[in-house]
Each structure stands twice: as C-alpha cells, then as structure tokens.
Protein backbone atom coordinates (compact mmCIF):
# COMPACT_ATOMS: atom_id res chain seq x y z
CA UNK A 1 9.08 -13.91 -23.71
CA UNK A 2 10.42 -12.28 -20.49
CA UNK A 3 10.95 -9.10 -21.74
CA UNK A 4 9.55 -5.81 -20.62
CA UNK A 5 10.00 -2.21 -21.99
CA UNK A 6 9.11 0.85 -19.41
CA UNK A 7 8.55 3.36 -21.61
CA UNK A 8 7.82 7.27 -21.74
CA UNK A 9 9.03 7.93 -18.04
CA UNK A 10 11.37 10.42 -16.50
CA UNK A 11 13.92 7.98 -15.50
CA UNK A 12 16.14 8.80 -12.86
CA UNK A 13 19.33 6.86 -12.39
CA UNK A 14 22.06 8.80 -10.15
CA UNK A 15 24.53 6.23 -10.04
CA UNK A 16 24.68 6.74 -14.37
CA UNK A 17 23.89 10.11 -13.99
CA UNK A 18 20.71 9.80 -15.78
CA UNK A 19 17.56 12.13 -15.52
CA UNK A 20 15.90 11.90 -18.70
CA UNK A 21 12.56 11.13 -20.62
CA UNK A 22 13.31 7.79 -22.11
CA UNK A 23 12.85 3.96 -21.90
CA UNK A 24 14.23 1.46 -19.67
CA UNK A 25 14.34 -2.34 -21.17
CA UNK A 26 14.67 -5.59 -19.04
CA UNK A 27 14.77 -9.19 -20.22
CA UNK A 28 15.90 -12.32 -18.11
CA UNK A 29 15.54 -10.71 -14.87
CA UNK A 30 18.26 -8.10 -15.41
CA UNK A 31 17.89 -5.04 -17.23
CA UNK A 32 19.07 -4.86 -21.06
CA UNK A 33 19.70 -0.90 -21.06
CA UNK A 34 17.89 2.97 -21.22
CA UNK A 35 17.21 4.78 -23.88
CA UNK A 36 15.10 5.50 -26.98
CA UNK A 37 17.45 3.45 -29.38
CA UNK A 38 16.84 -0.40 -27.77
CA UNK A 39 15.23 -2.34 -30.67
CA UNK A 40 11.59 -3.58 -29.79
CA UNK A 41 11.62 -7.08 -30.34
CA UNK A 42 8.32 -9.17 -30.91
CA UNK A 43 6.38 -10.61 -28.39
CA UNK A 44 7.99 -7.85 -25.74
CA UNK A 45 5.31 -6.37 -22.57
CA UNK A 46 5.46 -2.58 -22.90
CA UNK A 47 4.35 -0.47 -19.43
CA UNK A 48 3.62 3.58 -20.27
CA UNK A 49 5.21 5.49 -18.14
CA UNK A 50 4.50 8.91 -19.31
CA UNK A 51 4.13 11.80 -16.32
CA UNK A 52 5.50 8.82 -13.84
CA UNK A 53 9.26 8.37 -12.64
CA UNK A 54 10.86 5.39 -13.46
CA UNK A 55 14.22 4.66 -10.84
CA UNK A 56 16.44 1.45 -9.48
CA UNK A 57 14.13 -0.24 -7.24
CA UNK A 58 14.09 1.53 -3.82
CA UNK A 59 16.18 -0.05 -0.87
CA UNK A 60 15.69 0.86 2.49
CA UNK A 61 18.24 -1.13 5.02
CA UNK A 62 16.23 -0.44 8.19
CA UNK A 63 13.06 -3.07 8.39
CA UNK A 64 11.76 -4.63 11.62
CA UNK A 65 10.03 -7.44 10.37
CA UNK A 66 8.97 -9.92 13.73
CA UNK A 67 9.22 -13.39 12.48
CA UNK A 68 10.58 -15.37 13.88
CA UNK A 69 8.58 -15.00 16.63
CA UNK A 70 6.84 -11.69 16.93
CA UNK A 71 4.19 -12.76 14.13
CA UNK A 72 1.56 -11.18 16.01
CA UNK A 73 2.95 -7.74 14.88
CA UNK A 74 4.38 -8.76 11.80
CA UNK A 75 5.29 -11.62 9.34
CA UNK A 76 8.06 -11.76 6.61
CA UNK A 77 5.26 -11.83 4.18
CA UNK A 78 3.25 -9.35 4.91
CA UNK A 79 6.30 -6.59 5.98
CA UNK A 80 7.51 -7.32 2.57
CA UNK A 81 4.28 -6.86 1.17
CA UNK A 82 4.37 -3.48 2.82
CA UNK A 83 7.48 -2.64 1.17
CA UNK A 84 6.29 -3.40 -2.06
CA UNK A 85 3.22 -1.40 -1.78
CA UNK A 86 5.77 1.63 -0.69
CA UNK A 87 8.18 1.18 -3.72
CA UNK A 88 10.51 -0.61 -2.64
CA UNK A 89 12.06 -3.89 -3.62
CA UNK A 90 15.31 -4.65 -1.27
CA UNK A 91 14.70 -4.08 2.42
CA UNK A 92 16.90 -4.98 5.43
CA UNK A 93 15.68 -6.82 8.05
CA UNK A 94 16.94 -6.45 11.91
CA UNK A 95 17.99 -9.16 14.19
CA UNK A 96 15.62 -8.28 17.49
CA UNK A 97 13.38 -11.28 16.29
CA UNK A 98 12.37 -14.06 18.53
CA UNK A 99 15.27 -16.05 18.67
CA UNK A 100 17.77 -12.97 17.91
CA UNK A 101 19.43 -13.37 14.70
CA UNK A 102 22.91 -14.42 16.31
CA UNK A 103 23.39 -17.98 14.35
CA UNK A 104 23.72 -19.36 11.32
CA UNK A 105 20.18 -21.37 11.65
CA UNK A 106 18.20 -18.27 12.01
CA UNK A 107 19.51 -16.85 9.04
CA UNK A 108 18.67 -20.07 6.57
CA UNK A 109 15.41 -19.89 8.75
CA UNK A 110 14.53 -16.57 7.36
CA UNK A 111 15.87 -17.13 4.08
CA UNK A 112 14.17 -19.99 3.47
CA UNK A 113 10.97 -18.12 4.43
CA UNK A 114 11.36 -15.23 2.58
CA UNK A 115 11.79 -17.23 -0.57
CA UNK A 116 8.38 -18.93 -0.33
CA UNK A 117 6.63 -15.46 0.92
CA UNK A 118 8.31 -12.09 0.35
CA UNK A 119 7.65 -10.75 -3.56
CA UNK A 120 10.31 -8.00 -2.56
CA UNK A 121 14.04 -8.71 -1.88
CA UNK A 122 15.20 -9.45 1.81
CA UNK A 123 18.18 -9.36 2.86
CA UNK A 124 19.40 -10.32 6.68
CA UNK A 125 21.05 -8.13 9.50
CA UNK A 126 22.85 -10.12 11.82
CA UNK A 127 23.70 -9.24 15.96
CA UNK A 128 26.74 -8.41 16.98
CA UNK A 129 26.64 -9.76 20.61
CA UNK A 130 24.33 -13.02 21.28
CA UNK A 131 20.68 -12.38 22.44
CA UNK A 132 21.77 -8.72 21.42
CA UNK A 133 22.62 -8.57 24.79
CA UNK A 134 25.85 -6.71 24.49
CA UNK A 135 28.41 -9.18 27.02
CA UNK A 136 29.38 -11.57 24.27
CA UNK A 137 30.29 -11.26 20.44
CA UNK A 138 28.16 -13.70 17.82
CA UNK A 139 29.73 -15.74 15.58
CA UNK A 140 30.46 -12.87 12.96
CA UNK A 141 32.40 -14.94 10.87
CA UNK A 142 29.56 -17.95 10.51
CA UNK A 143 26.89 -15.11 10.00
CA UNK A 144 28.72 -13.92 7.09
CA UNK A 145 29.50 -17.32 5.56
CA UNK A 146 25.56 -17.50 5.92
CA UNK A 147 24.51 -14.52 4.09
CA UNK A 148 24.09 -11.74 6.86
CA UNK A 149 24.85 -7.94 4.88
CA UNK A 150 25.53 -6.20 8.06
CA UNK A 151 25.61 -6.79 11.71
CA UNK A 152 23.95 -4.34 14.18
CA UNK A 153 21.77 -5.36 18.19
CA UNK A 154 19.51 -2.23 16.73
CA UNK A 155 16.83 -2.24 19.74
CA UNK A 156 20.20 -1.92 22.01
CA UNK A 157 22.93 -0.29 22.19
CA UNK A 158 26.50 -1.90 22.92
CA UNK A 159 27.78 0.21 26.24
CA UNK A 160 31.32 -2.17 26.50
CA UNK A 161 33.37 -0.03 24.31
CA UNK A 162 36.26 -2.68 24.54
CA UNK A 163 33.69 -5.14 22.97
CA UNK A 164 32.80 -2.47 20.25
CA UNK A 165 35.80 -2.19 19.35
CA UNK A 166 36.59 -6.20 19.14
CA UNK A 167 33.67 -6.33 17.15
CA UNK A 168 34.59 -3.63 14.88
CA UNK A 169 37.93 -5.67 14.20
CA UNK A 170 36.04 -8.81 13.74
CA UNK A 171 33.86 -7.69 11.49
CA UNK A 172 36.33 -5.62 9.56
CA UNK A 173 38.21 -9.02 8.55
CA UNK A 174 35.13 -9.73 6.59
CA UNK A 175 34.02 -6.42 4.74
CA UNK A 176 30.59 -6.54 6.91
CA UNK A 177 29.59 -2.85 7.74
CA UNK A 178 28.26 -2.54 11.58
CA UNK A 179 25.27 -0.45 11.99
CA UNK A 180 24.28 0.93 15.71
CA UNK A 181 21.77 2.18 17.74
CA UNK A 182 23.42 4.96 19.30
CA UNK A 183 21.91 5.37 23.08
CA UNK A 184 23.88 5.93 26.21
CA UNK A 185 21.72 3.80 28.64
CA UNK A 186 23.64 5.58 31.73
CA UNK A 187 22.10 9.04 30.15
CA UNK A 188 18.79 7.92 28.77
CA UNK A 189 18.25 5.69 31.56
CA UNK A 190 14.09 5.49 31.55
CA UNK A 191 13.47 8.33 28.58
CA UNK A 192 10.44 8.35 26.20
CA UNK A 193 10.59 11.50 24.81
CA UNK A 194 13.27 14.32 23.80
CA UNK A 195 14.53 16.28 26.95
CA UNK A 196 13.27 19.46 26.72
CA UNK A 197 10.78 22.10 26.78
CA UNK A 198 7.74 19.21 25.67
CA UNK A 199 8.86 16.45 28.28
CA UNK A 200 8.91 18.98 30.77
CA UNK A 201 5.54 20.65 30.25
CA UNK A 202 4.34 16.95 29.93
CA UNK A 203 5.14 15.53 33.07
CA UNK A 204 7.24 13.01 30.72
CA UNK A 205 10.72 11.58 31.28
CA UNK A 206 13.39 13.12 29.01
CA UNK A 207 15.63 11.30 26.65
CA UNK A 208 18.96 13.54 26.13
CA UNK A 209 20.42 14.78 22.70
CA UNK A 210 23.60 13.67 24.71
CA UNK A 211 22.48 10.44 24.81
CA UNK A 212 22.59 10.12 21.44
CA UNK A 213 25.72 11.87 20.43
CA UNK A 214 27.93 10.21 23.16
CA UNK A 215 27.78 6.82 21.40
CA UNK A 216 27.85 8.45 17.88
CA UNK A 217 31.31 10.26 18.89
CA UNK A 218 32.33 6.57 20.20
CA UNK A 219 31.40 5.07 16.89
CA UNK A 220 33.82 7.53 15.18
CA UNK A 221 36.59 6.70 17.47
CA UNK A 222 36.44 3.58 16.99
CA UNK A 223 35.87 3.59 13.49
CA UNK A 224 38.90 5.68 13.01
CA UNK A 225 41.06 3.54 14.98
CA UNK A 226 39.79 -0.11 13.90
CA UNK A 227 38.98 0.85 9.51
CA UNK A 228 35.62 -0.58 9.88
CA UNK A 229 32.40 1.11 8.51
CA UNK A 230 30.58 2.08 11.38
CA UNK A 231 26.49 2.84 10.35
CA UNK A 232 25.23 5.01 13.06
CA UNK A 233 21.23 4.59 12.46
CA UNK A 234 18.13 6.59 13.02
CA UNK A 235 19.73 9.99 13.91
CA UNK A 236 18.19 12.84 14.86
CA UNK A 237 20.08 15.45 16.75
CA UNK A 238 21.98 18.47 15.78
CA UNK A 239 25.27 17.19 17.48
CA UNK A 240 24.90 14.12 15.86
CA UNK A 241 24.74 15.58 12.65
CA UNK A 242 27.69 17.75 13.67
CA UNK A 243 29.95 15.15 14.60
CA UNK A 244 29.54 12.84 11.25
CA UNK A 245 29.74 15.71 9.12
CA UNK A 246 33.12 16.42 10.46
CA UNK A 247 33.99 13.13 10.75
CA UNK A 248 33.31 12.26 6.83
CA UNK A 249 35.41 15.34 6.24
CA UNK A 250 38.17 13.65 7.15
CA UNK A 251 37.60 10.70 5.50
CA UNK A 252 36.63 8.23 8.51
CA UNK A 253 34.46 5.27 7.54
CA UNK A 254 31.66 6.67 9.28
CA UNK A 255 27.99 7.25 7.91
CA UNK A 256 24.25 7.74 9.08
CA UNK A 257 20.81 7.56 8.26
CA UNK A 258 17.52 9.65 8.61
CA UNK A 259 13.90 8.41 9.07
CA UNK A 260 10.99 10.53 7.50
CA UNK A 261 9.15 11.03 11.00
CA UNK A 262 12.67 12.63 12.08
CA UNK A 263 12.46 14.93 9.54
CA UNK A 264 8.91 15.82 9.35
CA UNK A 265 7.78 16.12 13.36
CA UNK A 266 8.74 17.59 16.34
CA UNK A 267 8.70 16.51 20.28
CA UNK A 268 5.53 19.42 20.08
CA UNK A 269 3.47 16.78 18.20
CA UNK A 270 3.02 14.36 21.46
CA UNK A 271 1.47 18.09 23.52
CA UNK A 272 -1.27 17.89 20.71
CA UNK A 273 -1.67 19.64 17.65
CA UNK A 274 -2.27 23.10 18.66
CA UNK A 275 1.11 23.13 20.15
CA UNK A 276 2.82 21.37 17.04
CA UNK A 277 1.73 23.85 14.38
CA UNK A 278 2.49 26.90 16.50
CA UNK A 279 5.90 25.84 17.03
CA UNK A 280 6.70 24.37 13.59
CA UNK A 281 3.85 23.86 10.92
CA UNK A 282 5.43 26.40 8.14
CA UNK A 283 7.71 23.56 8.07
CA UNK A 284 5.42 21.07 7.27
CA UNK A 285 4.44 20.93 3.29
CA UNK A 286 0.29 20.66 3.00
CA UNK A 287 0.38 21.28 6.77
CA UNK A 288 -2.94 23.55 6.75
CA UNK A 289 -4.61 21.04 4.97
CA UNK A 290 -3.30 18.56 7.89
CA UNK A 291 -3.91 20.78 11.04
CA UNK A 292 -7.66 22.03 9.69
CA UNK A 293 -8.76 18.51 9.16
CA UNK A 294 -8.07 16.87 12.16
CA UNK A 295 -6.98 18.85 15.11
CA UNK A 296 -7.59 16.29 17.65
CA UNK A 297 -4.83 13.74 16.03
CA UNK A 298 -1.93 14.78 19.07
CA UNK A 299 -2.03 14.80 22.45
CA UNK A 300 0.16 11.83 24.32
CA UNK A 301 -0.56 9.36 21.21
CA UNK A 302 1.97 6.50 21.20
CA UNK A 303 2.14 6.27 17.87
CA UNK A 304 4.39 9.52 18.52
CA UNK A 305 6.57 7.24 20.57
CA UNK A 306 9.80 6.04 19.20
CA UNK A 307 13.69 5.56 19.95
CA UNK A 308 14.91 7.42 19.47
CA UNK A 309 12.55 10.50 20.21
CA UNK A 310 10.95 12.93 18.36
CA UNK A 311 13.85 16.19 18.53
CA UNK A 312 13.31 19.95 18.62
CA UNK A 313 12.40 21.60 15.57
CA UNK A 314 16.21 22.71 15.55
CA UNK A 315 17.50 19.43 15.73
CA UNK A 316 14.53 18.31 12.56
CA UNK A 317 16.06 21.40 10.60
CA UNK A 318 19.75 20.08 10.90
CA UNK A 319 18.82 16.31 10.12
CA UNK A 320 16.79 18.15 6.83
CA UNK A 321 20.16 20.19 5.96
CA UNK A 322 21.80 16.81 6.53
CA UNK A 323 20.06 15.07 4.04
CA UNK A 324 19.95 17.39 1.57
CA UNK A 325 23.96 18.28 1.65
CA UNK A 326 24.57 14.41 1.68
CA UNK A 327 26.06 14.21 5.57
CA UNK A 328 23.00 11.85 5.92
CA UNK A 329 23.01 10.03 2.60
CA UNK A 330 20.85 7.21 3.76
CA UNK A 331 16.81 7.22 4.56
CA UNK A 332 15.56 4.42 5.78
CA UNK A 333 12.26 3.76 7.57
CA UNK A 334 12.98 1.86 11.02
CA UNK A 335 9.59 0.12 10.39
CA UNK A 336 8.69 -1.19 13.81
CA UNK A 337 5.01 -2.68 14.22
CA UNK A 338 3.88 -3.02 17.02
CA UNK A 339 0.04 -4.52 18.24
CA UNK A 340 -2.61 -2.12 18.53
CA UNK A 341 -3.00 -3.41 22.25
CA UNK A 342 0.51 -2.55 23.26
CA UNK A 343 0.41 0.93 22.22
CA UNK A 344 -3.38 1.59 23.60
CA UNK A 345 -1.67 1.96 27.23
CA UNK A 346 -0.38 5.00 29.29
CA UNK A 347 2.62 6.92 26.97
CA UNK A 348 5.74 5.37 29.72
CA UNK A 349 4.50 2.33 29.26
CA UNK A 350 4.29 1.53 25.16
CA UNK A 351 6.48 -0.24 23.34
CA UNK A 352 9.08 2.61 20.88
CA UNK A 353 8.27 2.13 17.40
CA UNK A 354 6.24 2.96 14.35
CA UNK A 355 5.16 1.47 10.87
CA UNK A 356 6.98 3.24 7.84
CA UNK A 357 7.23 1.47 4.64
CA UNK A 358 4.30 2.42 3.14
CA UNK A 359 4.26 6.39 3.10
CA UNK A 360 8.35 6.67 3.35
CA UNK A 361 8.80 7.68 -0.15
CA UNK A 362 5.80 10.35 0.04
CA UNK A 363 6.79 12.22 3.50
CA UNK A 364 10.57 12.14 2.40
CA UNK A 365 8.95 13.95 -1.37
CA UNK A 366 7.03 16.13 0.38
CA UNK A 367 9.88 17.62 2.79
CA UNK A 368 13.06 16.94 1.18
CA UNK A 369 11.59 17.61 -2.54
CA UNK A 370 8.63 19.64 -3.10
CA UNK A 371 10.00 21.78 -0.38
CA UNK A 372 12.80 23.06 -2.53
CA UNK A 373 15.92 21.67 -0.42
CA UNK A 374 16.61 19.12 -2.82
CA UNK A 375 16.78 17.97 -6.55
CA UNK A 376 14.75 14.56 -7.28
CA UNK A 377 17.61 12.90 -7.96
CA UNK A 378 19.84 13.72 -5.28
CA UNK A 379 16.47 12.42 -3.37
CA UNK A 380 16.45 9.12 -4.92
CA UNK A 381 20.19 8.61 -4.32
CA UNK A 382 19.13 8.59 -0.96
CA UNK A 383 17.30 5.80 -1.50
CA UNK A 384 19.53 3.44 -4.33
CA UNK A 385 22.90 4.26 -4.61
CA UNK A 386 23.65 5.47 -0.78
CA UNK A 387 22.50 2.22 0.55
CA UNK A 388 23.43 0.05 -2.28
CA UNK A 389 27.32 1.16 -1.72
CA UNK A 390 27.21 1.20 2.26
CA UNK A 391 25.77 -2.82 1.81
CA UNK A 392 28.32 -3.31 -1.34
CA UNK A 393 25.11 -4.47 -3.20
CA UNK A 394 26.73 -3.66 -7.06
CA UNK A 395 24.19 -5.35 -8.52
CA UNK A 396 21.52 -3.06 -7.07
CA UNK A 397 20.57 0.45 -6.74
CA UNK A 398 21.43 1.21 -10.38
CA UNK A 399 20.16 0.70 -14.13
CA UNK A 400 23.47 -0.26 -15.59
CA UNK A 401 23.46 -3.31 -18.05
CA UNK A 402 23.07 -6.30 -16.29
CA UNK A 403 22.18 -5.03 -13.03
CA UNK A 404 18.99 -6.85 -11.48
CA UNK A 405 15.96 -5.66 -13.29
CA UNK A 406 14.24 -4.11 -10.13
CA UNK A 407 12.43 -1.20 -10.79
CA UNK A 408 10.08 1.38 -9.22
CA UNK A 409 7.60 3.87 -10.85
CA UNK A 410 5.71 6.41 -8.73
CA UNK A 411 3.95 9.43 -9.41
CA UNK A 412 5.85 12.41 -7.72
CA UNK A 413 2.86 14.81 -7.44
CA UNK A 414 -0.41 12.53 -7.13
CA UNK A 415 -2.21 13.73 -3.70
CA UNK A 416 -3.52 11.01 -1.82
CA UNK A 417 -4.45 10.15 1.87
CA UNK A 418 -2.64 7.61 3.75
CA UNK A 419 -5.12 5.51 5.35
CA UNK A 420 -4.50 2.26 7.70
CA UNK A 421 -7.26 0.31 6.72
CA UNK A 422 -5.49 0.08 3.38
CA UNK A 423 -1.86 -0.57 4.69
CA UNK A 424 -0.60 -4.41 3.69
CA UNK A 425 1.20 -4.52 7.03
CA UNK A 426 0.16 -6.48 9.54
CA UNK A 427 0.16 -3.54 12.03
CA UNK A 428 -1.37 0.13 12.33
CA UNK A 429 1.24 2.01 14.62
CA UNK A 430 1.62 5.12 12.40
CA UNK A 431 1.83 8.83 13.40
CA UNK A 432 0.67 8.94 9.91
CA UNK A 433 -2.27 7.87 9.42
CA UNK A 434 -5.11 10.06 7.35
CA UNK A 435 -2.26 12.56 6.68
CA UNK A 436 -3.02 13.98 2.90
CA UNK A 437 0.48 13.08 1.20
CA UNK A 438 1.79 14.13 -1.90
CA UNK A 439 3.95 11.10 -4.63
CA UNK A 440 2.93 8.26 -4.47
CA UNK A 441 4.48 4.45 -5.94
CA UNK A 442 2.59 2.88 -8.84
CA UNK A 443 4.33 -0.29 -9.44
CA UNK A 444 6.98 -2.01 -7.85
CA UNK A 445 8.91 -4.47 -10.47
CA UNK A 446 11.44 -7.63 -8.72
CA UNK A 447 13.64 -9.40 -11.14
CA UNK A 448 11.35 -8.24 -13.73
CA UNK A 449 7.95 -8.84 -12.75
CA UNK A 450 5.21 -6.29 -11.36
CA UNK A 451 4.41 -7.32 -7.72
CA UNK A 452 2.53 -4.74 -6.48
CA UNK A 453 0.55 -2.00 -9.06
CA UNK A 454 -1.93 0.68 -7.56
C-alpha cells in the first residue's frame, strides 16, 4: 500500500494558509489531505514528525548542474542528490552546459538523464540566444514544445536590447517567463569583486552596483512595454532592490530573486575575517561562534568569488528588507560547482561561482528567521509558492488535494556544522564550509517516497 501519513509536525503550507500541528496524508504519489480527521487505513507507513516542520517540497529555480559536459564539476545525479540532501525536491537547471541548452535534443538529453539518475524533480531552463551568445534568438517556440519552464543565457547577459526585447515578445506568445543575469559588460568590463572600499584596499578590480541596476531598469522597460515576465536573478544591490520594488508597485511583470551568500556576507569577507566582523558581524546570527573558531577562513579565498559580487553591508541590509517585505519573493541558490583546481589559482583568475544546495535552507533560517525579520512561513513561501507561481507549476509548491505528494521535513533549530567532506555534490566551492548552522532538513519525500533521510 502506497500510502504514507506524516504525522505530529508543525505543518506549514502558505499557499492554504496553514501553520498548524497536524498530519499530512499522501497515497498514489499525490497527497490525500492535512489534518487530524483523515481516517488511518490498514497497512498505511506512518513518519513522526513531532518538534520537526513538515512543508511543500522546497523548489529552488536557480541550479547549475554541468552535464552535459562539465561532469568534472558536476553530474545531474549527483547535483540532484545535493538538492535532496538540502530539502529540496524541484530544482531548475541552467542552460550554460556543454552544448548550451538552445535545442530541442539537449533538452530530451537531459530529461532522459534525469529520469534514470536524479531522485529529486528537474526541470529544464532553456537559452534565449544560441550558444548563449547573445547575437541570435533560440528556437523558443521548439524549447517550449520540449519541456523548457523558462528561458534565461544566466552566465551572460544579453547587451542587444532590440534582441531583448524580440525575445521578450517571443517568449510572451508562449507563457515562458525569461529570467536574466543582469550585468552591463561595458560597466563591469573585467570586475571580480564589488566596487568599493574592499576592491580598492585589495588591489582588486571593481564590479559596479551600476552594472547591475542598468540592465535591471532595462528589464523593467521592456517588461512593461512587451507583457512578458521578466525574472531578474541573483540580485544584490540597493538600487536593484529599489527599482523592482517600484516597479511591482505598479503592477509590471517584473520579479527577482536573492541567494543566501547575498544576504549573509559582505565584499569585507574576501580582506579576511578580521575585517568582515568589524564591519558587519552583529549581523551575522552565531557569528562569535563563527569568527572565534576559525579566524583564518578569509583573506582573497575564491570561494568568496561570485557574479555577481559580494555587496556592501548596505546593499546585504536592503536585499534582507527585500526578502522579508516580499520585493524579493524568490531564494534560490545559484549553485555553481566548480573544480577544486580552478579555484586554487590567483583571485582574477577563478572561475565566479559557489556550491549552495546543501546549507540554503539553514543560512536563509538563520538570517531571515531566527533573526526576527521574518515569520517561518512567510520564509517558506519564499521557497514553494513564490517560485511555484513565477514557473506556473500548480501542481507544486502547495499541500492542496491532489497536488504532487512532495514533501520536506527539517528541524528549524538543530545546530549542526556544515562540513564538505559530507556534501553529496560533486564539488567543494563553498564560502561555507565548517560554518556552525542552525535548521537543518531531515527527509526529503518525491512523489511519495523518502529519498534522502539524515
């Protein structure tokens, strides 16, 4: 009998409006209903939940995972494994694999691979421009017919506004949302770190706020004048956060994401750690704990390097009242792994990116949560019904009757240290690692089944 009963958890459900101690039933792959009044039947598996949360699996829409041809760094089966070790069970994946994602045989080619290896859901990002090079549009419409939820060249950054724009009216003809990586290239030019104070003391090439916000004012434009959803990603920048908050005001079709490391560090953390917690470790829950135990973790480590940058503790504070007010009602990860002999070079020179499936969940608890700023379940809207609505995924991100019986149960306040030798993806780049965390996933159900349990 295929029937399950998670019982004696807090279960959160935003999109019902539920935050109670109760039970959640599933049978078939799709769950039955919550609450204390669903009759046990015979033969049924029952998990105790009591002191855990029980929510709608976890989706995070922002995955890097390499294969096709990057399987050095990462494979479909082992990102996915990653995901379901971090609680969630739907993840995204981007097109910058090796070839691009820009035709309707690399999507069946994932598919068809994630089928035989991922236990979580994936679902497929197509480009917008061929080889994501930004000088000619991909076959939108054949993408679609083949499955792709969104389009987006994340890794680059469309500078032909003409072409956005033809894109934007492309893909508005078939309900796709288009997600990009906002970065002026005639701004940025060869960044790798935040412009500022840091890069400056550093001897490091700054990366603009302006760079940023330039293509994120573009987006709206565009998205005001074409009706397409535009999905600016990874932001981190006060302006940006200015300009989509005023933007959503007015009802454009405009929306954004933040990524934990965005919200937890600072540009200060590449200088080392003496100059991060003088500048901004109040802001950092369990940061004495942190700093005392390893004050040696800083100092021009790539795994601080990413694209875009690490911000000023101003622009961290505004992406935090962002999330928490709902301007940014998306987190996702941006879970880029990289080899550990690309980033063990001179900062220029390393590859942007960093791991972030696996302690998402506990760095966004510990700052957006435990902090104060925000209730748990505004939190785990963040993570269910914000992205299941931007990628139109009904069946998902909610514990309504019938919806797919995917499920995640995680301990909000277990203490734990997040150590790489344990991760379950292929790759180690993480600013992260041996950081004491607080929450922490215990099991991770697909279509009703347990695929990961700590």
């Amino acid at each position: 009998m295929n029937r399950m009963r998670i019982s004696g958890g807090r279960v959160i459900d935003p999109g019902n409006g539920v935050d109670r101690v109760t039970d959640v039933v599933i049978e078939g792959g799709r769950v039955v209903g919550v609450g204390d009044d669903i009759p046990v039947l015979d033969g049924e598996e029952r998990v105790g939940a009591s002191g855990l949360v029980v929510t709608p699996g976890l989706i995070d829409l922002h995955v890097h995972l390499r294969e096709p041809g990057q399987t050095a760094k990462e494979t479909i089966g082992t990102g996915a494994s990653a995901a379901a070790r971090g609680g969630f069970t739907t993840i995204v994946c981007m097109p910058n694999t090796s070839p691009r994602i820009d035709n309707s045989g690399t999507v069946a080619l994932i598919r068809q691979q994630a089928d035989k290896v991922a236990p979580v859901r994936v679902e497929i990002c197509g480009a917008i421009t061929m080889n994501i090079a930004g000088e000619e549009l991909a076959p939108i419409g054949s993408l679609f017919k083949a499955g792709v939820i969104a389009i987006s060249d994340d890794g680059q950054c469309i500078q032909n506004n003409d072409l956005m724009r033809r894109a934007l009216e492309y893909a508005g003809q078939f309900g796709v949302p288009v997600f990009d990586h906002c970065q002026d290239y005639s701004l940025v030019m060869k960044g790798v770190m935040h412009e500022g104070y840091w890069s400056q003391r550093l001897g490091l090439t700054g990366w603009p706020a302006a760079g940023e916000e330039l293509i994120v004012a573009r987006n709206i434009l565009l998205a005001e004048l074409t009706g397409t959803r535009v999905h600016c990603q990874h932001l981190g920048t006060r302006g940006s956060v200015r300009l989509i908050r005023e933007a959503r005001s007015r009802g454009v079709p405009i929306s954004g994401e933040a990524c934990p490391h965005h919200f937890t560090l600072t540009d200060a953390a590449i200088a080392g750690s003496g100059a991060f917690w003088e500048e901004d470790g109040k802001g950092i829950f369990m940061w004495e704990a942190i700093r005392d135990q390893a004050p040696e973790w800083f100092s021009y480590d790539t795994n601080f390097k990413m694209n875009p940058p690490l911000r000023s503790a101003a622009d961290r504070e505004a992406v935090l009242e962002a999330v928490a007010d709902g301007t940014l009602h998306i987190i996702g990860s941006d879970h880029a792994p990289h080899c550990d002999y690309e980033k063990e070079v001179e900062f220029d020179y390393a590859p942007f990116g960093i791991t972030g499936l696996e302690n998402e969940l506990a760095l966004s608890l510990m700052q957006l949560h435990h902090s104060g700023r925000m209730s748990l379940s505004d939190l785990i809207a963040r993570f269910t019904t914000g992205p299941a609505e931007l990628l139109g995924l009904t069946d998902r991100g909610n514990l309504s009757p019938g919806s797919l019986a995917d499920l995640t149960v995680f301990d909000p306040d277990e203490e734990w240290v997040f150590k790489p030798e344990e991760c379950l993806s292929q790759s180690r780049n993480n600013p992260f690692n041996n950081w004491p965390l607080k929450g922490r996933p215990r099991k991770t159900i697909v279509g009703g089944k347990v695929v990961w349990s700590a």
